[in-house]
N, C-alpha and C. Protein backbone atom coordinates (compact mmCIF):
# COMPACT_ATOMS: atom_id res chain seq x y z
N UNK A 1 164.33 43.28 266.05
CA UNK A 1 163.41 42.55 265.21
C UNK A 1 164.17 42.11 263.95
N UNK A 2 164.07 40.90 262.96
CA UNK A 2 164.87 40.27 262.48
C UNK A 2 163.99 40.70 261.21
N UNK A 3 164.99 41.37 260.23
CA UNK A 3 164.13 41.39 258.83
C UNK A 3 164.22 40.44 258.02
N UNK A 4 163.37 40.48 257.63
CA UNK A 4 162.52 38.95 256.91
C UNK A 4 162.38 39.54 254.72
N UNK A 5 162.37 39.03 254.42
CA UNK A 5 162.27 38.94 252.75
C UNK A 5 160.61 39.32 252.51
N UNK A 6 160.06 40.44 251.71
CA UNK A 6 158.44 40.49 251.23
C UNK A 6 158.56 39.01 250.58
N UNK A 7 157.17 38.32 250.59
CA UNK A 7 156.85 37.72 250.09
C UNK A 7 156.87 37.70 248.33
N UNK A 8 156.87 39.12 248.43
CA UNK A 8 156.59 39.56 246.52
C UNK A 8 157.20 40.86 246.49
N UNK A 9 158.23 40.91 245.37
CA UNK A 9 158.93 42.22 245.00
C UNK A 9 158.12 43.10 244.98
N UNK A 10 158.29 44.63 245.17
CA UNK A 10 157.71 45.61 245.30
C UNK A 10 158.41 46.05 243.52
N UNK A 11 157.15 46.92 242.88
CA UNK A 11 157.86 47.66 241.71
C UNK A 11 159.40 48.37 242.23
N UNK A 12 158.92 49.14 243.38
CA UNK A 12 160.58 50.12 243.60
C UNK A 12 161.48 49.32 244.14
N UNK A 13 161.70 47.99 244.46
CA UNK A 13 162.70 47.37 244.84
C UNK A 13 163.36 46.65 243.77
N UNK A 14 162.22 46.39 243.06
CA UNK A 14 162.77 45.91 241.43
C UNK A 14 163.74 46.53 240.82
N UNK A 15 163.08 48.35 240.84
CA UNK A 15 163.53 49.13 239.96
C UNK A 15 164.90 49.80 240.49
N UNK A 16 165.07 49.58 242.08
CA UNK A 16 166.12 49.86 242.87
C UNK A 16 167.04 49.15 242.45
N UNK A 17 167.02 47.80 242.47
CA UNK A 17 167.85 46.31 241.97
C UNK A 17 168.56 46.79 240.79
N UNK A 18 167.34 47.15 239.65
CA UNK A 18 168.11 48.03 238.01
C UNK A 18 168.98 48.65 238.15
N UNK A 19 168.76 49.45 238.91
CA UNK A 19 169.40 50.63 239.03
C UNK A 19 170.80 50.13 239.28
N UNK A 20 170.87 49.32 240.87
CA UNK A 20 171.98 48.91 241.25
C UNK A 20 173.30 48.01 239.80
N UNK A 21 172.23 47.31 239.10
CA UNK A 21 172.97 46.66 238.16
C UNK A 21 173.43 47.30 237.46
N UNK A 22 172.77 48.47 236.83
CA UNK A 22 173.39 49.38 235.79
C UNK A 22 174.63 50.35 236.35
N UNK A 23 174.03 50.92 237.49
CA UNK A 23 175.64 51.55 237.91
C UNK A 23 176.64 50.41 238.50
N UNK A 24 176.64 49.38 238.44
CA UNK A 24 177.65 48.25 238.39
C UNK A 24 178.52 48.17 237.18
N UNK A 25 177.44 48.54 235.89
CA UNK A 25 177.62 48.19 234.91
C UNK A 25 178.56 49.32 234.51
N UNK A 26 177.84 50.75 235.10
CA UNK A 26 179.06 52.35 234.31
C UNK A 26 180.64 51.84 235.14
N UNK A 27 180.62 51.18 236.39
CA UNK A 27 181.83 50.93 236.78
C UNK A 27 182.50 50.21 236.43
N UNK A 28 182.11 49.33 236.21
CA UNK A 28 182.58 48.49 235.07
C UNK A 28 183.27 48.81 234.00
N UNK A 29 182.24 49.68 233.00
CA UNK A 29 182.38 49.85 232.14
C UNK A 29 184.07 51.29 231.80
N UNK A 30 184.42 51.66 232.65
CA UNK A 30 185.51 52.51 233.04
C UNK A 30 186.77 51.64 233.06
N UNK A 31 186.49 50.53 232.83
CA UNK A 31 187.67 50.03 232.65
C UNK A 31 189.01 49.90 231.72
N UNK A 32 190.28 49.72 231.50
CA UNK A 32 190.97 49.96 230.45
C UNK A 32 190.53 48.68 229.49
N UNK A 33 190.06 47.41 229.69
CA UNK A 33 189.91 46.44 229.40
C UNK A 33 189.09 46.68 227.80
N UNK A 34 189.56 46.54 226.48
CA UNK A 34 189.11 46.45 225.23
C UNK A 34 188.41 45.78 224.54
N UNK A 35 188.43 44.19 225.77
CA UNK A 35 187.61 43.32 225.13
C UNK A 35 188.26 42.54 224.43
N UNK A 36 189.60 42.72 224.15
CA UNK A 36 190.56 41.92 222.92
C UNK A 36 191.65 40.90 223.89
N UNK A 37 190.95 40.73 224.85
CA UNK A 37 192.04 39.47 225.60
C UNK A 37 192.08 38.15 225.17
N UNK A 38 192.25 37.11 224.65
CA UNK A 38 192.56 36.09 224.29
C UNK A 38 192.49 35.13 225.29
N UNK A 39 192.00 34.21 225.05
CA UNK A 39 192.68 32.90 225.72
C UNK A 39 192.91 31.38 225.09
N UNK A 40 193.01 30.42 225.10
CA UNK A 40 193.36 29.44 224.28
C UNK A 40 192.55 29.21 223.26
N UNK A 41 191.32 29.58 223.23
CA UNK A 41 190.53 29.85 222.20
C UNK A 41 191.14 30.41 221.16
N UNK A 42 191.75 31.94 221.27
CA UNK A 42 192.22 32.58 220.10
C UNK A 42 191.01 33.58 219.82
N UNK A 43 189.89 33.68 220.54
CA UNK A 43 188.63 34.10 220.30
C UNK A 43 188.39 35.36 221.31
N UNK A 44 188.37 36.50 220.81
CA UNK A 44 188.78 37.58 221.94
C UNK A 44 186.92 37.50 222.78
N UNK A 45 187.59 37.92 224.56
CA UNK A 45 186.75 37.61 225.17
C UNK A 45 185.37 38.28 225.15
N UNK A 46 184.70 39.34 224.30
CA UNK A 46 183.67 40.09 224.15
C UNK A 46 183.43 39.30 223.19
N UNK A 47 183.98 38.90 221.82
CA UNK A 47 183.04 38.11 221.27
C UNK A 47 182.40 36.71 221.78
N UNK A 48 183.13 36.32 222.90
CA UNK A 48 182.61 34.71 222.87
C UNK A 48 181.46 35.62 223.80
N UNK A 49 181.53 36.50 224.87
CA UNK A 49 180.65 37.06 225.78
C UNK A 49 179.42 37.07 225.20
N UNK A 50 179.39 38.06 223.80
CA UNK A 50 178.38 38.19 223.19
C UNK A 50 177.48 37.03 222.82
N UNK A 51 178.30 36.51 221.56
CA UNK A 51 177.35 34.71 221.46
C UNK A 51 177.29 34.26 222.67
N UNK A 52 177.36 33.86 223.75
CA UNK A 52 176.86 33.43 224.59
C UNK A 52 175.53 34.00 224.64
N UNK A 53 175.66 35.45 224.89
CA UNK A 53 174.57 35.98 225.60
C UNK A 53 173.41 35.96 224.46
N UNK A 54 173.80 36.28 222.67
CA UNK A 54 172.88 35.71 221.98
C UNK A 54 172.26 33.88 221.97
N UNK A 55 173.38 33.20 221.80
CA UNK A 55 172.65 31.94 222.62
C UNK A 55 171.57 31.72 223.27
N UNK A 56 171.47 32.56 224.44
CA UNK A 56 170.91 32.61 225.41
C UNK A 56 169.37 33.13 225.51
N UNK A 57 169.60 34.61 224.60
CA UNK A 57 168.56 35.14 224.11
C UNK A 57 167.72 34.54 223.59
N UNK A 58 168.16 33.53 222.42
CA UNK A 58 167.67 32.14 221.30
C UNK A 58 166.83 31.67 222.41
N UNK A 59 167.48 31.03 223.25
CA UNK A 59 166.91 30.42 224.07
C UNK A 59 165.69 30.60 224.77
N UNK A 60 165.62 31.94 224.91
CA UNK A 60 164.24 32.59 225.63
C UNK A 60 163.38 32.91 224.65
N UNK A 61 163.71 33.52 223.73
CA UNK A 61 163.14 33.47 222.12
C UNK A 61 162.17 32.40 222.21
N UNK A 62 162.69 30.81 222.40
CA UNK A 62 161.90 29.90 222.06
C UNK A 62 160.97 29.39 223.33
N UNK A 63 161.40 29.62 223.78
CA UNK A 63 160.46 29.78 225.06
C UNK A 63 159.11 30.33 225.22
N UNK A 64 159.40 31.12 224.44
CA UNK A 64 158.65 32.34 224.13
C UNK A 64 157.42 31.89 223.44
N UNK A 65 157.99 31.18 222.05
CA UNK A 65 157.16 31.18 221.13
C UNK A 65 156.64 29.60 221.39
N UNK A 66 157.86 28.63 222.09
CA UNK A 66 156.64 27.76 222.69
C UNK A 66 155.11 28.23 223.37
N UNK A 67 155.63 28.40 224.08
CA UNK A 67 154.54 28.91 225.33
C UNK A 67 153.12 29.45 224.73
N UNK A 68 153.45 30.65 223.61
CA UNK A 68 152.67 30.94 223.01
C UNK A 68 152.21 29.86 222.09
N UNK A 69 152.65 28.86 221.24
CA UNK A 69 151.98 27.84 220.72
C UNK A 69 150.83 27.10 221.48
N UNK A 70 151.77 27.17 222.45
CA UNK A 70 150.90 25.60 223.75
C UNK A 70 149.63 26.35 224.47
N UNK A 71 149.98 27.70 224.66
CA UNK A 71 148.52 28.66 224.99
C UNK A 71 148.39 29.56 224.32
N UNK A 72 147.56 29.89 223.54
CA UNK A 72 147.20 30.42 222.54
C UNK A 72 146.94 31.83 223.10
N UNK A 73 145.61 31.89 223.83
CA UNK A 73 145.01 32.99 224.76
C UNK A 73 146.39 33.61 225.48
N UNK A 74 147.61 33.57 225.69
CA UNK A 74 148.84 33.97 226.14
C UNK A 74 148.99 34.32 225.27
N UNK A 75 149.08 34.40 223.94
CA UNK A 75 149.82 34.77 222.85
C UNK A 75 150.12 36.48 222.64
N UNK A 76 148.79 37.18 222.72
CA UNK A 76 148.87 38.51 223.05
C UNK A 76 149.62 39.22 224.03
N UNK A 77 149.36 38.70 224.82
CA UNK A 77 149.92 38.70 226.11
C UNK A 77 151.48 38.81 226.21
N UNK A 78 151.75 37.80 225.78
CA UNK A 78 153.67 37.90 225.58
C UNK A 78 154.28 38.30 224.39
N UNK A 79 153.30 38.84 223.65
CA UNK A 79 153.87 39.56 222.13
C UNK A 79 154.86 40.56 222.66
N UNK A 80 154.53 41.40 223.46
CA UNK A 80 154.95 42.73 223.43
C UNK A 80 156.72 42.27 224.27
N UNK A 81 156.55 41.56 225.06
CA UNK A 81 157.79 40.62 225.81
C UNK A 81 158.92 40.32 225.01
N UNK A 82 158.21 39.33 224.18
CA UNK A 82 158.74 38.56 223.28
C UNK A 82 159.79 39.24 222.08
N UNK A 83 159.08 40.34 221.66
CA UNK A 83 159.45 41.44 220.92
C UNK A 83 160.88 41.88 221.30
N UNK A 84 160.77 42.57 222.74
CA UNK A 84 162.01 42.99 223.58
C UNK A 84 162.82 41.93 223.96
N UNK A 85 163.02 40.83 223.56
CA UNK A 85 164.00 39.68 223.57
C UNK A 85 164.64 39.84 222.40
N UNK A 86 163.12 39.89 221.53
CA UNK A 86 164.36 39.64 219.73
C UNK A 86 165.38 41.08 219.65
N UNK A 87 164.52 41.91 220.07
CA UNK A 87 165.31 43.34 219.93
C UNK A 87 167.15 43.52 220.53
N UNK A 88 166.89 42.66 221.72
CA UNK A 88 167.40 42.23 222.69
C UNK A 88 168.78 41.75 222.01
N UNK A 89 168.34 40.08 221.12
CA UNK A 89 168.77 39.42 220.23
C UNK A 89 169.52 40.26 219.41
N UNK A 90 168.78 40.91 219.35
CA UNK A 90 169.69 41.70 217.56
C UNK A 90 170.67 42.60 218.05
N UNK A 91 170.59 43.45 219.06
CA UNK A 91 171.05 44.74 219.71
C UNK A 91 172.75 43.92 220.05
N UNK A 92 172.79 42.49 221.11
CA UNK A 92 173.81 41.58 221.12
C UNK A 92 175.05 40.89 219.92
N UNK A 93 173.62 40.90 219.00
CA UNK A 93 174.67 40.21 217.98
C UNK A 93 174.76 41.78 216.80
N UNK A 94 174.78 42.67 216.66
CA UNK A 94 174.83 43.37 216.15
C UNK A 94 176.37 44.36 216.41
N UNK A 95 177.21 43.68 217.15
CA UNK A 95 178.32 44.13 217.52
C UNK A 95 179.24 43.16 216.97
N UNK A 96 178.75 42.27 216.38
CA UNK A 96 179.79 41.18 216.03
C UNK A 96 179.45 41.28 214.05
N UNK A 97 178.59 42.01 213.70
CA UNK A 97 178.69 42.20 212.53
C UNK A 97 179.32 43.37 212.39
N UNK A 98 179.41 44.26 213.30
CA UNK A 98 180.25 45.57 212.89
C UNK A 98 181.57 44.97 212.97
N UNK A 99 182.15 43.97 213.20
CA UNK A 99 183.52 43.37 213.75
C UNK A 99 183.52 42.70 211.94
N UNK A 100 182.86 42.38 211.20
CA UNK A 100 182.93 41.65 209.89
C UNK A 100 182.83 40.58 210.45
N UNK A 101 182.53 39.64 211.55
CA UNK A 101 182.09 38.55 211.81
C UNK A 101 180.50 38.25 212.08
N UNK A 102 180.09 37.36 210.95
CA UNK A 102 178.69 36.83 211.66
C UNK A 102 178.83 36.53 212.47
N UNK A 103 177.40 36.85 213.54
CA UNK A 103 177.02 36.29 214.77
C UNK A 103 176.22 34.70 214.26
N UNK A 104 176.90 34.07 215.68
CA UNK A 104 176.10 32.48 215.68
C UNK A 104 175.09 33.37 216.59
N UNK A 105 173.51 33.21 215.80
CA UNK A 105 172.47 33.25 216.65
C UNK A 105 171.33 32.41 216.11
N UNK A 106 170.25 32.44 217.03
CA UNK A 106 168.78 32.15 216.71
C UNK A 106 168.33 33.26 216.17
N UNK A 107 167.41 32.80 214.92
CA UNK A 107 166.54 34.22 214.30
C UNK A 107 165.84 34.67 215.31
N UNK A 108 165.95 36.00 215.64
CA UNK A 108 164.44 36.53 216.63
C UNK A 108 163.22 36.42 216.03
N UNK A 109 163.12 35.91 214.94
CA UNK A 109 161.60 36.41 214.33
C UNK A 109 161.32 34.77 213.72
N UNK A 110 161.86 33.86 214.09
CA UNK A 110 161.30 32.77 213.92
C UNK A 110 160.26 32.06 214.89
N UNK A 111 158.84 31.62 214.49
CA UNK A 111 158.05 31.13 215.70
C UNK A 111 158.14 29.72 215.79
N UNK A 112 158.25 29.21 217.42
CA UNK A 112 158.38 27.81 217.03
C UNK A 112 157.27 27.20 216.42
N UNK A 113 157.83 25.86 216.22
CA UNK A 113 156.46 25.13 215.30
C UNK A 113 155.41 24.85 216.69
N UNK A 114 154.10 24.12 215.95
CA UNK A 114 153.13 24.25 216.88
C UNK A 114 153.25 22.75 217.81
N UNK A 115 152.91 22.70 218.58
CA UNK A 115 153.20 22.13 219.93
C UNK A 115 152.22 21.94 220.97
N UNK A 116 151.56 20.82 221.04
CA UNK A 116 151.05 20.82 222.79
C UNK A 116 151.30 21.47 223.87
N UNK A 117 150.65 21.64 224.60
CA UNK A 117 150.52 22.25 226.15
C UNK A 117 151.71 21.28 226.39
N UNK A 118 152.79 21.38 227.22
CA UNK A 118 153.53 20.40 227.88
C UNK A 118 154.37 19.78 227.04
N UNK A 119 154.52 19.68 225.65
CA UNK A 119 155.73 19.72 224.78
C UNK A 119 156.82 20.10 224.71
N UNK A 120 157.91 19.45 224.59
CA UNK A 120 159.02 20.60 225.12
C UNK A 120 159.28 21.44 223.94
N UNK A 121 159.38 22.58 224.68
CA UNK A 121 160.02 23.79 223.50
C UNK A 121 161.68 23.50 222.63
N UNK A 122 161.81 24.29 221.91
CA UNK A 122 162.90 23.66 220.96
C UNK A 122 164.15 23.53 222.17
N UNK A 123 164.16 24.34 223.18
CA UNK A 123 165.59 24.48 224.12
C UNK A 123 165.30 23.19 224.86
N UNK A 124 164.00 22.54 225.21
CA UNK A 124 164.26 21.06 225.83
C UNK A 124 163.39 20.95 227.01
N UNK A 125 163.03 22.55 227.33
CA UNK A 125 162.31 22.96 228.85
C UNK A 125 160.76 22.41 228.29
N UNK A 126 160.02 21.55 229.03
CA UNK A 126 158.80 21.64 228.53
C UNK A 126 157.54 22.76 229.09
N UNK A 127 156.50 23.25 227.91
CA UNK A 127 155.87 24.15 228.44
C UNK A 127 154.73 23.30 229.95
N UNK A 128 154.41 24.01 230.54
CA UNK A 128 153.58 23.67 231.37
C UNK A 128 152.06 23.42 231.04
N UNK A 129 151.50 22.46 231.60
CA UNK A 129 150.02 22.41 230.64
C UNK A 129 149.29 23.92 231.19
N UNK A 130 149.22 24.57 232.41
CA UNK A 130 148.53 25.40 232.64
C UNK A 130 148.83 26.64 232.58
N UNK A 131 148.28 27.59 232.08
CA UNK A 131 148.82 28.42 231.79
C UNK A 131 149.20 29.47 232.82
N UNK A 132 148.79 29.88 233.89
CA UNK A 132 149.16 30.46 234.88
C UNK A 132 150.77 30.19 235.11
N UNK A 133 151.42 28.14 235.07
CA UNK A 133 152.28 27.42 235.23
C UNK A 133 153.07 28.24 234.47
N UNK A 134 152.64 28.32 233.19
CA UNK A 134 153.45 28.28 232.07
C UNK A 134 154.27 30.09 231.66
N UNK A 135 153.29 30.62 232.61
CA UNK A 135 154.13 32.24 232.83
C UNK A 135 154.98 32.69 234.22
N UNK A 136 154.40 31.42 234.92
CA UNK A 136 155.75 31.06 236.46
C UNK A 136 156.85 30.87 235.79
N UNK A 137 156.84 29.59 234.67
CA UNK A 137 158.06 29.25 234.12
C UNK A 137 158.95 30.20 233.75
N UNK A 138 158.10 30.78 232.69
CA UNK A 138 158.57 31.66 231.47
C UNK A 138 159.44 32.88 232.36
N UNK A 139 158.61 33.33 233.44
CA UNK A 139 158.79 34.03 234.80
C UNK A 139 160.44 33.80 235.15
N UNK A 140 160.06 32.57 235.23
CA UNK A 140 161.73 31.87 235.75
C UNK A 140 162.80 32.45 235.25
N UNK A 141 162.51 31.79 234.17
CA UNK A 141 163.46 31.86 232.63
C UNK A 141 164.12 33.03 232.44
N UNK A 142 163.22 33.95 232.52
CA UNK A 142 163.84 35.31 232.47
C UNK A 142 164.28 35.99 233.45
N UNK A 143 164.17 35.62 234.74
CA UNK A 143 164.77 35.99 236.01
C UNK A 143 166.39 35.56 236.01
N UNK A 144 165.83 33.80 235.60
CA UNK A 144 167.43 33.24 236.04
C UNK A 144 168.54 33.95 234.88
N UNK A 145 167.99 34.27 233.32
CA UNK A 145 168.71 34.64 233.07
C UNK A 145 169.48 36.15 233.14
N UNK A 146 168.34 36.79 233.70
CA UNK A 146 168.77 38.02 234.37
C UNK A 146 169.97 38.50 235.42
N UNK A 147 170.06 37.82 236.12
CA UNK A 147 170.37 36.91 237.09
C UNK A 147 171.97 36.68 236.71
N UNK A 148 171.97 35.84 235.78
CA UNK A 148 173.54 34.99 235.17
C UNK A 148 174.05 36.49 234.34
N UNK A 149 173.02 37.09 233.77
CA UNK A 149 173.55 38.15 232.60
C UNK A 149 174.22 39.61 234.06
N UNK A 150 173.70 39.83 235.02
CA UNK A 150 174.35 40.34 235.68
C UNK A 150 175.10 39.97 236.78
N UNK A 151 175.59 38.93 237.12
CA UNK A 151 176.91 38.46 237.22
C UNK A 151 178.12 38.29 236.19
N UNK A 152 177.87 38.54 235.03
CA UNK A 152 178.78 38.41 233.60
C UNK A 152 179.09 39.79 233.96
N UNK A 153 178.60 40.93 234.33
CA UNK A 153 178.70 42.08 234.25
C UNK A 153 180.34 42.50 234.52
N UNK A 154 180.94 41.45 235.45
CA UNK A 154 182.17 41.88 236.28
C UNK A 154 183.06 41.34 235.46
N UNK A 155 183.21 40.84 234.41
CA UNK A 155 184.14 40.13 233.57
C UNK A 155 183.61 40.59 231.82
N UNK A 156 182.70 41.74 232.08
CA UNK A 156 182.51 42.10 230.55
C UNK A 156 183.21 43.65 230.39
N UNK A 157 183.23 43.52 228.87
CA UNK A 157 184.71 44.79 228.92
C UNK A 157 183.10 46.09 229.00
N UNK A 158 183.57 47.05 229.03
CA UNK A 158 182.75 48.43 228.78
C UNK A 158 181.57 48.79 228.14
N UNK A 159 181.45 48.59 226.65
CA UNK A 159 180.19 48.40 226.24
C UNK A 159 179.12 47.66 226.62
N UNK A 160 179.96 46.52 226.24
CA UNK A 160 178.92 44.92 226.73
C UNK A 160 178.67 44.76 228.03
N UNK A 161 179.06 45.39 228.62
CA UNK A 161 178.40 45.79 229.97
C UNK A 161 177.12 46.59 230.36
N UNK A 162 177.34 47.73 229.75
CA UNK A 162 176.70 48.19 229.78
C UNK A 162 175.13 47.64 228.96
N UNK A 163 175.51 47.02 227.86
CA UNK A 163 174.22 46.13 227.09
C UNK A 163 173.85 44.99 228.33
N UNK A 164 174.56 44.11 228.65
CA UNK A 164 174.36 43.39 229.53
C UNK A 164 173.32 43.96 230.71
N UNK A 165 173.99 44.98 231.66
CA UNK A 165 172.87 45.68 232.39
C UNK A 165 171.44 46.22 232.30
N UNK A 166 171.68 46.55 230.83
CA UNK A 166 170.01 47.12 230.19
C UNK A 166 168.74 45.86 230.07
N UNK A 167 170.01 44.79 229.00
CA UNK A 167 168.90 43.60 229.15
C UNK A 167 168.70 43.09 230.12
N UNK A 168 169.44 42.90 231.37
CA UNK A 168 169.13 42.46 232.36
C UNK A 168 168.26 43.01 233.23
N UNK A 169 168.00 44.10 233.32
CA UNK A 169 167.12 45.20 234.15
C UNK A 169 165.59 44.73 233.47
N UNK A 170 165.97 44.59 231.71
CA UNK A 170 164.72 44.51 231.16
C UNK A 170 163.98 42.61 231.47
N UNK A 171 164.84 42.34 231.66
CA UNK A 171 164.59 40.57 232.06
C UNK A 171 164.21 40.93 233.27
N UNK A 172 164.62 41.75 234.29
CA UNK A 172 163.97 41.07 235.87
C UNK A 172 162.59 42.22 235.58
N UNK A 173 162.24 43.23 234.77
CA UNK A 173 161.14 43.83 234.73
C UNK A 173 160.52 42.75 233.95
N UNK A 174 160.49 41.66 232.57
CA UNK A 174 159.72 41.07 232.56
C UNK A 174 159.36 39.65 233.22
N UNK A 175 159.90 39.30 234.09
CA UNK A 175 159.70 38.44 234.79
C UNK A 175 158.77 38.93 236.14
N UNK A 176 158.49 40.05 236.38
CA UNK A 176 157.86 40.86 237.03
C UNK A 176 156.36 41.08 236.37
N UNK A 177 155.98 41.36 235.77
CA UNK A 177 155.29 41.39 234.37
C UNK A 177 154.85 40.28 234.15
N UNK A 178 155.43 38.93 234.23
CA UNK A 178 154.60 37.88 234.01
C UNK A 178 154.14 36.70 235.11
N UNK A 179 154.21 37.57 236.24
CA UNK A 179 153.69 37.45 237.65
C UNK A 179 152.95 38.18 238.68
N UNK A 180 152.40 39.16 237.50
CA UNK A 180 152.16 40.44 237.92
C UNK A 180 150.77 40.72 237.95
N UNK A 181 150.04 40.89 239.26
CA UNK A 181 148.54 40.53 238.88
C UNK A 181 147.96 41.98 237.57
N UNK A 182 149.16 42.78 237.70
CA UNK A 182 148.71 44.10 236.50
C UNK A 182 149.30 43.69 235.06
N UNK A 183 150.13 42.23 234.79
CA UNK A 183 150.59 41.87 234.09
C UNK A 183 149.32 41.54 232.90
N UNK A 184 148.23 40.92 233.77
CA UNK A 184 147.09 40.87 233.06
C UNK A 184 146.45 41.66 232.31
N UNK A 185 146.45 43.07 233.05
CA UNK A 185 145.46 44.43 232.17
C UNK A 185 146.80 44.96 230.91
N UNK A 186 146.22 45.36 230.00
CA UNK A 186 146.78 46.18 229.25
C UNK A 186 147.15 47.85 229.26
């Protein structure tokens, strides 16, 4: 008999998936690699890793706070989400101020301005007019970047690996969460 894909993640296959990423991530993270490799940049490779991945964060950040503009009644709803992005945000770039370098980031605690249903959010993605749509998206968003953040895993030095794996575990749990018919109850 030919196994076939569930239609819909199970919580323990999710949480199996985590798992798998994070002990990717301790192996990883065993590496002699310091993080201080160079390349024509001149820009050692954990810091560009990092801004990227704050970039990125920004990115969902605003997503975020679109979405919540354009549906209001969502707003509660993705507070608690939204929160664990900026945290997310800060936790990333908070390694590049212990270095005496500011981080290039997006504020976590900035909301976007207000916006129509279907406006595009500051990153360019527009929100969806419906709101069910508009937490598929958001859904997306945080999958795909889940997704990209653990494939980085194999080219990030030790720490940032290990950060990488956490947020990423925490991205495919909220993308789970905002497809989640228990996503609804509190």
């Amino acid at each position: 008999m030919p196994w076939t894909l569930p239609s819909r993640l199970s919580r323990r296959s999710l949480l199996a998936g985590a798992a798998g990423a994070a002990g990717a991530a301790l192996l990883t993270g065993c590496s002699d690699d310091d993080g201080s490799s160079d390349t024509g940049t001149g820009v050692p490779l954990e810091r560009r890793m990092r801004e990227k991945a704050v970039r990125d964060s920004g990115r969902l950040l605003e997503r975020y706070d679109a979405t919540a503009v354009a549906h209001p009644a969502l707003a509660e709803r993705l507070a608690p989400l939204r929160a664990a992005v900026a945290a997310h945000t800060g936790a990333l770039a908070s390694a590049d101020a212990a270095t005496g370098k500011p981080p290039r980031s997006a504020s976590p605690s900035s909301p976007a301005a207000s916006a129509p249903a279907g406006a595009p959010a500051v990153s360019g993605e527009p929100v969806p007019p419906k709101p069910e749509e508009a937490l598929t998206a958001l859904a997306d968003a945080e999958r795909s970047l889940a997704e990209a953040r653990t494939i980085a895993l194999a080219g990030a030095p030790g720490e940032l690996a290990r950060l990488l794996a956490s947020v990423a575990a925490c991205g495919a749990v909220h993308a789970y969460l905002l497809t989640s018919p228990q996503g609804d109850k509190p």
